[in-house]
Protein backbone atom coordinates (compact mmCIF):
# COMPACT_ATOMS: atom_id res chain seq x y z
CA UNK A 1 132.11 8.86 105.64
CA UNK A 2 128.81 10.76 105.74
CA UNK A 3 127.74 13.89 105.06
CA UNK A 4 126.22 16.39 107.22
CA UNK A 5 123.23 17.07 106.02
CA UNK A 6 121.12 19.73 108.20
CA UNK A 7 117.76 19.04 106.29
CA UNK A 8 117.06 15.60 104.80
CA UNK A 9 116.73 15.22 100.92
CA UNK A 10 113.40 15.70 99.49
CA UNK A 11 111.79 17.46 102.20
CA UNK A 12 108.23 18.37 102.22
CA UNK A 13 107.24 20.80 104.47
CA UNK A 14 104.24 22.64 103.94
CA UNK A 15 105.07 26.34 104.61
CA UNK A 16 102.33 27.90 102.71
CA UNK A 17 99.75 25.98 104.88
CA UNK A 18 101.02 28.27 108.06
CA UNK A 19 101.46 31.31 106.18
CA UNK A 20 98.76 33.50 107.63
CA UNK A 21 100.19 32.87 111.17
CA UNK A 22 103.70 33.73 110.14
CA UNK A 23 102.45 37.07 108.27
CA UNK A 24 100.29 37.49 111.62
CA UNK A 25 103.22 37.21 113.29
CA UNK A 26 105.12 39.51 111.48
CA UNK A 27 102.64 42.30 111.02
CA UNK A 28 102.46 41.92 114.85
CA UNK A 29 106.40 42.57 115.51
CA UNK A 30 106.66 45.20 113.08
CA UNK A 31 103.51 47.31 114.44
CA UNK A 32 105.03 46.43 117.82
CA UNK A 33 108.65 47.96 116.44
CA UNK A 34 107.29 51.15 115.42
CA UNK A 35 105.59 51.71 119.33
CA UNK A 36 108.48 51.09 120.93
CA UNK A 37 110.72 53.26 118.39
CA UNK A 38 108.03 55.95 118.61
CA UNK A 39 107.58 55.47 122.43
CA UNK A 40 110.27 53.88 124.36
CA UNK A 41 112.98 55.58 121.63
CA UNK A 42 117.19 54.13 121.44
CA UNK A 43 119.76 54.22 124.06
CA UNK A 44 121.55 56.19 121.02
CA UNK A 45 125.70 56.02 121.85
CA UNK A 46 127.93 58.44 121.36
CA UNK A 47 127.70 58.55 117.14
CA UNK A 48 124.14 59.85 117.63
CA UNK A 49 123.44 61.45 121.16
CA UNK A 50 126.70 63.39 121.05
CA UNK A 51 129.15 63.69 123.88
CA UNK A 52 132.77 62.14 125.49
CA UNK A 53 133.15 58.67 125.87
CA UNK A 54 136.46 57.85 127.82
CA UNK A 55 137.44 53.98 127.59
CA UNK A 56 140.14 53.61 130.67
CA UNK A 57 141.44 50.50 132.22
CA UNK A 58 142.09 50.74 136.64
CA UNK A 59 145.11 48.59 138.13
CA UNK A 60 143.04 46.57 139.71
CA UNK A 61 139.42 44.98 139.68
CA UNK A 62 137.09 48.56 139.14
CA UNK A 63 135.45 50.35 141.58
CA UNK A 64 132.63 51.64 140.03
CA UNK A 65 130.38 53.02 142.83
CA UNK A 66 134.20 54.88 144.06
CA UNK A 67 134.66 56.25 140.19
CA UNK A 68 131.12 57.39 140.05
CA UNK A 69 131.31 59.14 143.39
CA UNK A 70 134.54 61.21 142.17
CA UNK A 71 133.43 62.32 138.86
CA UNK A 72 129.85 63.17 140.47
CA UNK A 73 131.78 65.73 141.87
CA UNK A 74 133.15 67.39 139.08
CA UNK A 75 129.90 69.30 137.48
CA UNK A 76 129.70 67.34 134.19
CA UNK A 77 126.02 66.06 135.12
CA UNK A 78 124.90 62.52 134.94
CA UNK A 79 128.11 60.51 134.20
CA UNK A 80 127.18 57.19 133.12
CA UNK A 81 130.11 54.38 133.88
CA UNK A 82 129.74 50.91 132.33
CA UNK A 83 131.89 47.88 133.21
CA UNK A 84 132.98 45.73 130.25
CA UNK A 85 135.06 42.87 129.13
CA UNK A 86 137.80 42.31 131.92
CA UNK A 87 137.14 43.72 135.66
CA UNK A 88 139.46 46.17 135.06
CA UNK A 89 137.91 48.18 131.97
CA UNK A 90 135.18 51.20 132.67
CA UNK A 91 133.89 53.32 129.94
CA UNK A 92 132.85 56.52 131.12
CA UNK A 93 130.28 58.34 128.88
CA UNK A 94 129.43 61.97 129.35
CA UNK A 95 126.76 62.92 127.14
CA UNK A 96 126.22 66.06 124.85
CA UNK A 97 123.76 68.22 127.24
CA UNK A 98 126.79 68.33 129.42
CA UNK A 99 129.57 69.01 126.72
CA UNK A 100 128.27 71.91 125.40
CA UNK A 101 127.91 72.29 121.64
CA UNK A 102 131.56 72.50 120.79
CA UNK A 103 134.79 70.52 120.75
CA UNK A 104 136.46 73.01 122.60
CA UNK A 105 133.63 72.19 125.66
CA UNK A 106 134.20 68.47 125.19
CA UNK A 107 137.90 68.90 125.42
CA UNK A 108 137.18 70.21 128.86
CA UNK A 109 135.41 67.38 130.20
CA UNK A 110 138.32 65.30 129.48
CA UNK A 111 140.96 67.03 131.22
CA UNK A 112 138.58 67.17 133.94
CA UNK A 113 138.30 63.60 134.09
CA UNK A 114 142.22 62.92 133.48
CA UNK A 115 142.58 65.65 136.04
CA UNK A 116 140.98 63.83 138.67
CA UNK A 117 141.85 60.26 137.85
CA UNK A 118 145.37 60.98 136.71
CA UNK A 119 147.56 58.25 136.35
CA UNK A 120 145.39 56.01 138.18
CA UNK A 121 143.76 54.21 135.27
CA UNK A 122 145.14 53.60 131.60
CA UNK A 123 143.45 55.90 129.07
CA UNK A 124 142.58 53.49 126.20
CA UNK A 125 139.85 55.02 124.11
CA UNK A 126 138.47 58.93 123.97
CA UNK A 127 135.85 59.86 121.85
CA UNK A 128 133.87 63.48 121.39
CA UNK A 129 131.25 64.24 118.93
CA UNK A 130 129.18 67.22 119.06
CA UNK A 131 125.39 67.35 119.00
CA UNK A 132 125.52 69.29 115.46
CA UNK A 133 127.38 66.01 113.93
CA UNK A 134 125.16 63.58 115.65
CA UNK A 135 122.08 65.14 114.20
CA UNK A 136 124.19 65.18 110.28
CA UNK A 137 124.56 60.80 111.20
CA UNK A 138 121.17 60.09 112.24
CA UNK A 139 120.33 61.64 108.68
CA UNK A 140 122.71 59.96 106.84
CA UNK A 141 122.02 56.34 108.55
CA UNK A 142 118.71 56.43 108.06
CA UNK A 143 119.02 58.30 104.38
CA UNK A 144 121.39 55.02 103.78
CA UNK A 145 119.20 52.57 104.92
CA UNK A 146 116.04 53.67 103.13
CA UNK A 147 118.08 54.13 99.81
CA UNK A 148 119.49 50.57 100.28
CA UNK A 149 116.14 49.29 100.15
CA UNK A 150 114.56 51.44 97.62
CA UNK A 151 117.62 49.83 95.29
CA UNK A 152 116.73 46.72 96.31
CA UNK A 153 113.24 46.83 95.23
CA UNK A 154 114.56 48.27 91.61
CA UNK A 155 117.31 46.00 91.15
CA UNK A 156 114.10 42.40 91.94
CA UNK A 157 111.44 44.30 89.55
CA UNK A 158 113.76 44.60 86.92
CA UNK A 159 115.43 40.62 87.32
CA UNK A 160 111.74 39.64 87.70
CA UNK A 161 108.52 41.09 88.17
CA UNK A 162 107.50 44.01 90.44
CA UNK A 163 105.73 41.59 92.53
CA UNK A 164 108.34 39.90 93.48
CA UNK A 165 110.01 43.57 94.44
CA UNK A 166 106.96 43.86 96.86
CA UNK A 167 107.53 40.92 98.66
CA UNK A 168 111.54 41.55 98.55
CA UNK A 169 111.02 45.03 100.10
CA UNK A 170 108.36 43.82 102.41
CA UNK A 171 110.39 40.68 104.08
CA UNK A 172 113.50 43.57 104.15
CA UNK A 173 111.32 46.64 106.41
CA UNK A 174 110.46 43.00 108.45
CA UNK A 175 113.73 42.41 109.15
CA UNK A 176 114.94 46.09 109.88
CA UNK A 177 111.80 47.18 112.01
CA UNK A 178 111.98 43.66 114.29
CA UNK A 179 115.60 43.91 114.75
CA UNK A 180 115.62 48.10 115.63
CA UNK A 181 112.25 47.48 117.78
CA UNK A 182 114.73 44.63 119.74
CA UNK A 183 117.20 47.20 120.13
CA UNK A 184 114.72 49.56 121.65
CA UNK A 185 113.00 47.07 123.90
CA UNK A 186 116.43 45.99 125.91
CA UNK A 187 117.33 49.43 125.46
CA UNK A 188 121.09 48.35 124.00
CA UNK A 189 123.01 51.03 123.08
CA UNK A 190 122.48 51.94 118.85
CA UNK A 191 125.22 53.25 117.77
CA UNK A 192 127.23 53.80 113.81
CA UNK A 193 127.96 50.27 113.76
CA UNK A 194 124.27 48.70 114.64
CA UNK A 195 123.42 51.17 111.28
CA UNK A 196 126.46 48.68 109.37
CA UNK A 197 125.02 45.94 110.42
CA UNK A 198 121.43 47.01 109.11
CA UNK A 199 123.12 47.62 105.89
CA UNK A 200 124.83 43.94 106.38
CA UNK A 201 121.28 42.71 107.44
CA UNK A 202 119.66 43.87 104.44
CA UNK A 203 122.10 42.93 101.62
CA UNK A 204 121.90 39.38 103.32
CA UNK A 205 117.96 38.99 103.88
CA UNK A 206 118.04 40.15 100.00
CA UNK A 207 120.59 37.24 98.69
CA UNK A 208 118.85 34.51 100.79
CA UNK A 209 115.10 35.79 99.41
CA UNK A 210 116.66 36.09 95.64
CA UNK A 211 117.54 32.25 96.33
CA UNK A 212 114.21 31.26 96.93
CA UNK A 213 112.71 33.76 93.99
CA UNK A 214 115.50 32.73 91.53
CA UNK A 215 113.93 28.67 92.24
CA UNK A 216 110.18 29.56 91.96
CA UNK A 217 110.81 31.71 88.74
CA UNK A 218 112.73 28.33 87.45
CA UNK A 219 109.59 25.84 88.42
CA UNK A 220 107.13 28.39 86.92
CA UNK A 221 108.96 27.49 83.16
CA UNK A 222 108.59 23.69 84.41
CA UNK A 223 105.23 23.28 85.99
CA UNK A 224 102.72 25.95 84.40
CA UNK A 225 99.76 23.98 86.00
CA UNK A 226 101.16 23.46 89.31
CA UNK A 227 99.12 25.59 92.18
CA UNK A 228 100.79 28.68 93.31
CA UNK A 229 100.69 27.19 97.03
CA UNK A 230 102.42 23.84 95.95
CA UNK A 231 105.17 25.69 94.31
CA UNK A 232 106.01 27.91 96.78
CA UNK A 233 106.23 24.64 99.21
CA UNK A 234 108.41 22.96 96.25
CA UNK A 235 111.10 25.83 95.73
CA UNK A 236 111.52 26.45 99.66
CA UNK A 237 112.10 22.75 99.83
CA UNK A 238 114.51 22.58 97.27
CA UNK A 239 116.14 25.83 98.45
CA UNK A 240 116.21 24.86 102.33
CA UNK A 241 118.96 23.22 102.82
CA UNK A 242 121.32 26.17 101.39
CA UNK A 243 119.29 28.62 103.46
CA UNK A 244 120.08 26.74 106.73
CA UNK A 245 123.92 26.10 105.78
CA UNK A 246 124.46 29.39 105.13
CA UNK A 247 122.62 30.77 108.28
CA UNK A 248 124.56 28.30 110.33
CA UNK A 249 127.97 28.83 108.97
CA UNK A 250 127.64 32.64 109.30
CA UNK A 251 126.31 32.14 113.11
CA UNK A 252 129.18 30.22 113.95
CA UNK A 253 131.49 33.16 113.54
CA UNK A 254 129.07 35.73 114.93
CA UNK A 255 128.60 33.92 118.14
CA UNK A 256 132.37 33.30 118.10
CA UNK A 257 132.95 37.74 117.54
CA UNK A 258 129.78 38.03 119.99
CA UNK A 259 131.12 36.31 122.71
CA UNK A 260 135.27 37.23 121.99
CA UNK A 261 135.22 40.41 120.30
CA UNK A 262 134.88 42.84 123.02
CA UNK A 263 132.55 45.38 123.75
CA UNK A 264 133.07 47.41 120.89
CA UNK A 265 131.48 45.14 118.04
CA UNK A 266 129.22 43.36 120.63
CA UNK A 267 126.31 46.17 119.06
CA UNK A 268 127.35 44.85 115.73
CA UNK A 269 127.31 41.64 115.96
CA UNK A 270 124.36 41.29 117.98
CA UNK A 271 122.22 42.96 115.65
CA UNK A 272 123.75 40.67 112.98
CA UNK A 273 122.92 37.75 114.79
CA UNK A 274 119.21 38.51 115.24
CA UNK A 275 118.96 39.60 112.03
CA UNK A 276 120.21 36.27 110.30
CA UNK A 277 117.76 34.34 112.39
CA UNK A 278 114.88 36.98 110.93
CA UNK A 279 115.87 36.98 107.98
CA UNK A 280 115.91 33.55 107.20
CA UNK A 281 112.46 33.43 108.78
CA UNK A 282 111.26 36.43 106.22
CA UNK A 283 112.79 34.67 103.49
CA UNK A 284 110.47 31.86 103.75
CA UNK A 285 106.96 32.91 105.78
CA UNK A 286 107.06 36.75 104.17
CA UNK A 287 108.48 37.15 101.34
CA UNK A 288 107.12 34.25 99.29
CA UNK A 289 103.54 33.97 100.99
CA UNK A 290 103.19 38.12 99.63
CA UNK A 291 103.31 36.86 96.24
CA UNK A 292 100.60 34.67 97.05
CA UNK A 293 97.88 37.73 97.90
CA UNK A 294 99.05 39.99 95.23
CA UNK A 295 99.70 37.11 92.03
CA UNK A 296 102.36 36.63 89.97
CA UNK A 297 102.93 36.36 86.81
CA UNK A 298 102.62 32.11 85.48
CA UNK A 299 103.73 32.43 81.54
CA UNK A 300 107.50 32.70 82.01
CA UNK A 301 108.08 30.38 78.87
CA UNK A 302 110.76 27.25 78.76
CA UNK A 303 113.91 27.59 79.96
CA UNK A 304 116.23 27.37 77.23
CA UNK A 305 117.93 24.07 76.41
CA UNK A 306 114.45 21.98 78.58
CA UNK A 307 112.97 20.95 75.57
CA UNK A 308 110.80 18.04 75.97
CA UNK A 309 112.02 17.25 79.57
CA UNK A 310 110.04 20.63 80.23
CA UNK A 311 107.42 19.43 78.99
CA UNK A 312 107.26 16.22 80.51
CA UNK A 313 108.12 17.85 84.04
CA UNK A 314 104.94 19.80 83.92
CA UNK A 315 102.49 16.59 82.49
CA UNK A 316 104.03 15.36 85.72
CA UNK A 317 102.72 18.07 87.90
């Protein structure tokens, strides 16, 4: 029996030769990220905007226009209801400019709402932050995120050079700024979880560019002649096929939590999802073709144990 093999042995494929449309590309999305973050903003949930969200399940198929009309008439504002999973499930979100700046105010709006909806619909899920601790988690999540990169960048200069930090760090803010500015063009709600899967995104973009990094750093000891370009092509080649398993593998279950998991993770695993299929693409068209512009460093000496066959390997080159 065969294999599967996604990519065939020995491939060649020239990704240097297209790198100044990919880092077009990318300089493009990110600029375009920070517009739409800066202009357009986040449908923040509940974890950052502050408020009561109220998760309830009707008897039958929902009535949304009906629910919307009877709440409307309670005096808690703009009461935003959102049908998800089955037919029957409504989440009812109230948000902080109507809740007041206490618990004791969002404890209010739900017994209003269980007031006038009684035993009509199954209360599954209530949630009330105030705007105080809303501000305290966008601080923290974005504190978080910016430390988890600055770490990054530390932890690559010290296993190789600084350069290769740069172009680390660089393919990282990539994936982080296309996969927020996403958020904020289909306006999907960016909540506690989207910031986990950030975290998630970042830890994997780093392991699948420390793949390709790890492989050049080896072919610099073998082929000390070889053209920067050409080796870049050569260790994305040889690393390819491990790049695409792996992003393939951990789709498979995302798509299968996307699509079954319920609307709870669906933030989560959406960003995740996008942000495998950038950071694959960083791995390869941003973070290697960086250490083209800046330089890196060639003398990295024989591996230990090459002797000859080193030596050989780069005549060959």
């Amino acid at each position: 029996m065969k294999r599967l093999k996604l990519v065939p042995d020995h491939t060649e494929i020239s990704f240097v030769k297209y790198r100044h449309i990919a880092i077009g590309l990318s300089v493009f999305v990110m600029l375009a990220s920070v517009v739409l973050l800066f202009g357009k903003g986040f449908n923040f949930g509940i974890d950052f905007e502050g408020g009561t969200v109220i998760e309830v399940a009707t008897k039958g198929p929902a009535d949304i226009a009906g629910l919307r009309a009877r709440l409307g008439k309670l005096g808690l504002g703009d009461v935003q209801l959102q049908r998800f999973g089955q037919d029957n499930d409504v989440l009812i979100r109230v948000g902080a400019a109507h809740t007041g700046q206490t618990d004791a105010e969002g404890q209010i709006v739900v017994q209003k709402v269980k007031a006038e909806l009684g035993t009509e619909v199954e209360y599954r899920r209530i949630e009330s932050v105030g705007p105080q601790v809303s501000g305290e988690l966008i601080r923290s999540a974005t504190t978080a995120v910016l430390i988890a990169i600055f770490m990054m960048f530390i932890y690559i200069s010290f296993r190789f050079e600084w350069q290769f930090g740069l172009g680390a760090v660089l393919s990282i803010a990539h994936d982080v700024l296309a996969t927020i500015g996403v958020f904020s063009l289909f306006h999907l709600e960016f909540n506690l979880t989207t910031i986990a899967a950030l975290l998630t995104i970042v830890g994997y973009s780093m392991n699948d560019t420390v793949v390709v990094f790890d492989r050049m750093r080896e072919n610099l000891r073998k082929f000390k002649k070889m053209e920067l370009g050409q080796l870049i092509d050569l260790s994305i080649n040889e690393t390819l096929s491990r790049t695409i398993m792996t992003s393939v593998t951990t789709l498979i279950a995302l798509f299968a939590l996307f699509i079954f998991g319920g609307e709870v993770i669906r933030s989560f695993t959406f960003a995740m999802i996008f942000g495998i299929f950038v950071g694959t693409y960083s791995s390869i068209f941003v973070a290697a073709p960086v250490l083209m512009a800046i330089g890196i460093k060639r003398d990295w000496g024989v591996a230990p144990g090459r002797g000859k066959a080193g030596t050989g390997a780069e005549t060959k080159a």
